[in-house]
Protein backbone atom coordinates (compact mmCIF):
# COMPACT_ATOMS: atom_id res chain seq x y z
CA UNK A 1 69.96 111.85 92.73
CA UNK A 2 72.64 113.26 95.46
CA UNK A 3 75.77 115.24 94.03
CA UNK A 4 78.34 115.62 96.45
CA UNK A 5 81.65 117.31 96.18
CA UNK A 6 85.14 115.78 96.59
CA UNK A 7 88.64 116.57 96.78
CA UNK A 8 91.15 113.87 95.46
CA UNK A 9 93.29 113.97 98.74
CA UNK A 10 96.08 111.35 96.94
CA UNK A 11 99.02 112.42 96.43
CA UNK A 12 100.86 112.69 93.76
CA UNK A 13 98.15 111.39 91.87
CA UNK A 14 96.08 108.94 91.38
CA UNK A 15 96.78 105.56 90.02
CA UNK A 16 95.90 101.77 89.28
CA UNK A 17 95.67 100.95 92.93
CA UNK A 18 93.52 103.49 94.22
CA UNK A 19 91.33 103.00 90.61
CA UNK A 20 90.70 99.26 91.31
CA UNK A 21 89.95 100.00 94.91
CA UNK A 22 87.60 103.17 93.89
CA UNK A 23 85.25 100.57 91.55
CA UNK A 24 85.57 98.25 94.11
CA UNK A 25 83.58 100.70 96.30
CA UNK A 26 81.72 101.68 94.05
CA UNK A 27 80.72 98.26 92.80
CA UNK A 28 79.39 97.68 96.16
CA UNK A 29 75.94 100.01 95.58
CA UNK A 30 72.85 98.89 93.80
CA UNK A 31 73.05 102.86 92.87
CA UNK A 32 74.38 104.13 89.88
CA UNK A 33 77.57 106.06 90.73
CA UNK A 34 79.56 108.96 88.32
CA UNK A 35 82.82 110.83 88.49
CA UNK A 36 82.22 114.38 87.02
CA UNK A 37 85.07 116.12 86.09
CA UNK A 38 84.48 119.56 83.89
CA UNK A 39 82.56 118.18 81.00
CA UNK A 40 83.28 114.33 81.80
CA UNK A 41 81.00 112.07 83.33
CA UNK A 42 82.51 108.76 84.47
CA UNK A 43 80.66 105.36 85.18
CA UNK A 44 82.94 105.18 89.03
CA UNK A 45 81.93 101.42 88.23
CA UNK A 46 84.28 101.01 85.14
CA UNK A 47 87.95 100.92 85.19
CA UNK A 48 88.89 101.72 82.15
CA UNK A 49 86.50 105.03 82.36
CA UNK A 50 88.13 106.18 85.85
CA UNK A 51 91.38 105.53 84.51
CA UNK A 52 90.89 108.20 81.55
CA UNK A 53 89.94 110.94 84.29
CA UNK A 54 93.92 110.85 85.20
CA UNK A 55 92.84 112.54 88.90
CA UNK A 56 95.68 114.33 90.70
CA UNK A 57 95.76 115.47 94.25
CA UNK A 58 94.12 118.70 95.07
CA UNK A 59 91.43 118.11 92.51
CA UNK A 60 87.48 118.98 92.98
CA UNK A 61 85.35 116.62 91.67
CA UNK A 62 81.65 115.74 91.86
CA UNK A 63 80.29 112.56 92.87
CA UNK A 64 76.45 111.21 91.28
CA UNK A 65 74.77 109.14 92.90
CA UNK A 66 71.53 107.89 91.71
CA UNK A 67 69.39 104.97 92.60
CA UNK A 68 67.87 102.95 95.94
CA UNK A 69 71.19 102.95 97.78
CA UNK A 70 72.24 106.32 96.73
CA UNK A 71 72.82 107.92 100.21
CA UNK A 72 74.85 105.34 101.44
CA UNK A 73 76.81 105.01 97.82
CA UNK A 74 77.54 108.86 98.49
CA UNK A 75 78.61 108.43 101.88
CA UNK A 76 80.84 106.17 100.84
CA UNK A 77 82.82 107.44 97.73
CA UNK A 78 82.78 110.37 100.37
CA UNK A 79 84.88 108.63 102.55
CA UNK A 80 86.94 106.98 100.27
CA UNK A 81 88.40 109.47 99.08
CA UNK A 82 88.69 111.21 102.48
CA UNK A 83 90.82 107.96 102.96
CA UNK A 84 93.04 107.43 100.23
């Protein structure tokens, strides 16, 4: 299991676009992948789930990743958000 910390770069927030894309990354990994935010923790595979977060710019979040891919899956989610 790797837990890596992000900053939602997108600005002003973050909406259906970026979502769909963000589970479209993360769909990509064997791994499991997460979204913890405070208490929440997000299947990054599920629409509907990342879509309750309501992310904004500026926020710190923590990314889980947790299976046979999960270095890569990190990686990743890393960069996409580095990206958005």
């Amino acid at each position: 299991m790797i837990k890596t910390s992000v900053v939602v770069k997108a600005n002003p927030g973050f909406d259906g676009r970026p979502i769909a894309l963000l589970v479209q990354e993360a769909s990509q990994y064997a791994s499991k992948v997460y979204i913890q935010v405070a208490e929440k923790n997000i299947n990054a595979k599920s629409i509907m789930g990342m879509m309750s977060l309501n992310l904004i710019g500026g926020e710190e979040i923590t990314v889980v990743t947790d299976g046979e891919d999960e270095q890569k899956a990190a990686e990743g989610i890393k960069t996409f958000f580095a990206n958005v």
